[in-house]
Protein backbone atom coordinates (compact mmCIF):
# COMPACT_ATOMS: atom_id res chain seq x y z
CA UNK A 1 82.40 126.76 75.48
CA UNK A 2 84.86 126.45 77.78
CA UNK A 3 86.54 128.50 80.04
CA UNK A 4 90.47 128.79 80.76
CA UNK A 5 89.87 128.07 85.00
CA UNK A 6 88.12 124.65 84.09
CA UNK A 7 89.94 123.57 81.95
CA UNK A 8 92.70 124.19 84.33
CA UNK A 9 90.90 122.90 86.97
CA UNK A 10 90.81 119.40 85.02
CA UNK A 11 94.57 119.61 84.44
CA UNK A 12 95.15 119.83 87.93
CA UNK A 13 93.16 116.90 89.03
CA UNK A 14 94.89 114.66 86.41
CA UNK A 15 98.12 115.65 87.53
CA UNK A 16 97.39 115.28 90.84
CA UNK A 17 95.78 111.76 90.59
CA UNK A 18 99.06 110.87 88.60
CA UNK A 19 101.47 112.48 91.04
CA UNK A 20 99.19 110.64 94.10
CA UNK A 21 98.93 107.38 92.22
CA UNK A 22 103.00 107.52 91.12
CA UNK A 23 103.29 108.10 95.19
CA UNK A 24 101.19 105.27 96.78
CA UNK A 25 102.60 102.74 94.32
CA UNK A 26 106.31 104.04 95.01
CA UNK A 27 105.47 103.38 98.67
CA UNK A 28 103.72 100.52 97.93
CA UNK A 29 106.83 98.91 95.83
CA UNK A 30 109.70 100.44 97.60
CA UNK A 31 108.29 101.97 101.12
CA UNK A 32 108.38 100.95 104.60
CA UNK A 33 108.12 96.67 104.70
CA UNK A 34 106.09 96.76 101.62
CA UNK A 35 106.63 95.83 97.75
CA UNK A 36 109.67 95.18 96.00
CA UNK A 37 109.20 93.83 92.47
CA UNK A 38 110.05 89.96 93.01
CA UNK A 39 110.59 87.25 95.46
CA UNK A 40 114.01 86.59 93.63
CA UNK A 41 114.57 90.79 93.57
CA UNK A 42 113.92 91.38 97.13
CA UNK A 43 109.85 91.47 97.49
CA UNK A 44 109.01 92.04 101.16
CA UNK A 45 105.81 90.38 102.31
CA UNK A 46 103.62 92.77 103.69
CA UNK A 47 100.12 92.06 105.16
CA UNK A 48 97.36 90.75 102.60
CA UNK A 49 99.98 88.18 100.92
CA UNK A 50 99.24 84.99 100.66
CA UNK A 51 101.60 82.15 101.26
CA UNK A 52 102.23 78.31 100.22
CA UNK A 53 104.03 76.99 103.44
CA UNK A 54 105.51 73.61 103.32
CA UNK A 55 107.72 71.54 105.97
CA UNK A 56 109.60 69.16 102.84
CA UNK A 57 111.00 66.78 106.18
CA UNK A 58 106.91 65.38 106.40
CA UNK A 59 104.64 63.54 103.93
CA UNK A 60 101.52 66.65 104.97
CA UNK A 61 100.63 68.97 101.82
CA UNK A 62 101.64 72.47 101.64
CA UNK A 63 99.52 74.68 103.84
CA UNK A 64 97.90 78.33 102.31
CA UNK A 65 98.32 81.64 104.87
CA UNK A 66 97.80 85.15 104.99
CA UNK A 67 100.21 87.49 106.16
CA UNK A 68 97.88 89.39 108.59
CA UNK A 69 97.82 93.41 109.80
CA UNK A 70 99.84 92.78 112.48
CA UNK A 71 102.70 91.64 109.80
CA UNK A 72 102.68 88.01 111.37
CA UNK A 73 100.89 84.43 109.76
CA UNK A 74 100.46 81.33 111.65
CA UNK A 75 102.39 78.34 110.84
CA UNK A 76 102.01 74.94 111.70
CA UNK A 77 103.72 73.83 114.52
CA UNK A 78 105.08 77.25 116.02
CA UNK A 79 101.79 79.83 115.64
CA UNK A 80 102.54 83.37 115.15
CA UNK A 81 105.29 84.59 113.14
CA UNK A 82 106.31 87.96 112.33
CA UNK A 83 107.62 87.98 108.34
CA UNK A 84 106.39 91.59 107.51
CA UNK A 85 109.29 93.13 105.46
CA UNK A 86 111.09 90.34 104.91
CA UNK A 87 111.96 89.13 101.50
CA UNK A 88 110.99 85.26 100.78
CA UNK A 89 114.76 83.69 101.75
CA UNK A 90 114.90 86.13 104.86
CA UNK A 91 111.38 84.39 105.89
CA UNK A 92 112.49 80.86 105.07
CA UNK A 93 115.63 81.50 107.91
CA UNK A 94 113.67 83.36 110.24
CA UNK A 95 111.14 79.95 110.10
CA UNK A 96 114.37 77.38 110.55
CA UNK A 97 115.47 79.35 113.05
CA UNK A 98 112.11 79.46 114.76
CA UNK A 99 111.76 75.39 114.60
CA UNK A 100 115.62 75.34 115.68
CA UNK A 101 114.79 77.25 118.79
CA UNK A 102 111.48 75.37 119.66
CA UNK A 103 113.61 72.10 119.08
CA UNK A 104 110.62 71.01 116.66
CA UNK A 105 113.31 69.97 113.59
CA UNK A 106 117.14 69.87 113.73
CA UNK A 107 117.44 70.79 110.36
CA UNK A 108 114.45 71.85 108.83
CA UNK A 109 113.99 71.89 105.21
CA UNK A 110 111.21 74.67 104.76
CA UNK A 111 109.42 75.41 101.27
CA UNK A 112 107.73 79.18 101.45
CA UNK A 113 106.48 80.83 98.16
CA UNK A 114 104.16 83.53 97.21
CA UNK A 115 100.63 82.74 95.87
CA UNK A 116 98.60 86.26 96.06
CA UNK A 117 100.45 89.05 96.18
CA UNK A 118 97.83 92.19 98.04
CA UNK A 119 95.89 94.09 96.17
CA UNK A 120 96.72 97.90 95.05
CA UNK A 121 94.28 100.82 95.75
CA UNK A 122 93.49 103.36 92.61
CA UNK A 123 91.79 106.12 93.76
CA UNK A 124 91.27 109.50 92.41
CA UNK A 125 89.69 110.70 89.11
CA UNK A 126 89.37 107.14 87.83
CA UNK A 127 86.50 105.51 86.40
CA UNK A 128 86.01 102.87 88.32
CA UNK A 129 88.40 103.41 91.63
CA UNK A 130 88.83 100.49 94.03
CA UNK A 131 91.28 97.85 95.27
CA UNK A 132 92.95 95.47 91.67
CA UNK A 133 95.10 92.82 91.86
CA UNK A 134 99.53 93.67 92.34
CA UNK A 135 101.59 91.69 90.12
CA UNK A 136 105.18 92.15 89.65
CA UNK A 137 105.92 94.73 87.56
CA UNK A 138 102.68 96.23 87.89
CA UNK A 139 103.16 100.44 86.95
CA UNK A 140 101.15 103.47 87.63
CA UNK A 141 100.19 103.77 84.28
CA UNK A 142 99.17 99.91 83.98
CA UNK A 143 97.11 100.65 87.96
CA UNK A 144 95.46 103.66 86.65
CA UNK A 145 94.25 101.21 83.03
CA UNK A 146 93.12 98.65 85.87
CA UNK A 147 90.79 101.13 87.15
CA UNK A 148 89.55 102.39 83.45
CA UNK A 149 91.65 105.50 83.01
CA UNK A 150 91.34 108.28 83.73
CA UNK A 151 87.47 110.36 83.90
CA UNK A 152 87.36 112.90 81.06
């Protein structure tokens, strides 16, 4: 049997893992130099993406880095860049400009893509809570199935 405050008290929990999850993935999406749904849709990189950086004016392959905490990844020929928050064409002119003002190129022709988006954290009453892939598109409904629902 049960009684009216439990089954209260499990109400509450899944509405507050819902409202909590619905919140981080807002921020996550639309918040503060994070996620935006696609490159082409303004995405902004935010640390734990990982990029395919490519310099088209040289024969060298394309080269794979990680935006890091501090929001910056290091690209050949200049180091240190700060990208965080930017979407993928606002990164690609903050690079030229970056080889412009070094004097490295005098017109660079720069290829910059996403290859690993960072992960999203489901925590709460889930069954299995942890860190899952992000993917465009990716809803708090389709996060908290990543995780195995919800605990009953």
């Amino acid at each position: 049997m049960r009684f009216p405050a439990q089954s209260m008290l499990r109400l509450t929990r899944h509405v507050v893992l819902i409202l909590l999850s619905a919140i981080f993935l807002a921020t996550a999406i639309f918040g503060g130099g994070a996620m935006a749904q696609t490159a082409s849709t303004g995405y902004q990189l935010s640390p734990g993406d990982v990029l395919s950086f490519d310099i088209l004016d040289d024969a060298e392959l394309p080269v794979s880095l990680a935006v890091g905490a501090d929001g910056a990844a290091a690209f050949p020929l200049i180091g240190p860049v700060k990208i965080e928050g930017e979407t993928i064409p606002e990164a690609i002119e903050t690079l030229r400009k970056e080889f412009l003002a070094r004097q490295i190129f005098k017109d660079p022709k720069l290829s910059l893509s996403i290859t690993t988006y960072r992960p999203v954290f489901v925590v709460g009453v889930v069954r299995t809570p942890g860190s899952f892939p992000y993917y465009p598109g990716l809803i708090v409904e389709q996060a908290i199935g990543l995780a195995g629902g919800s605990q009953s």
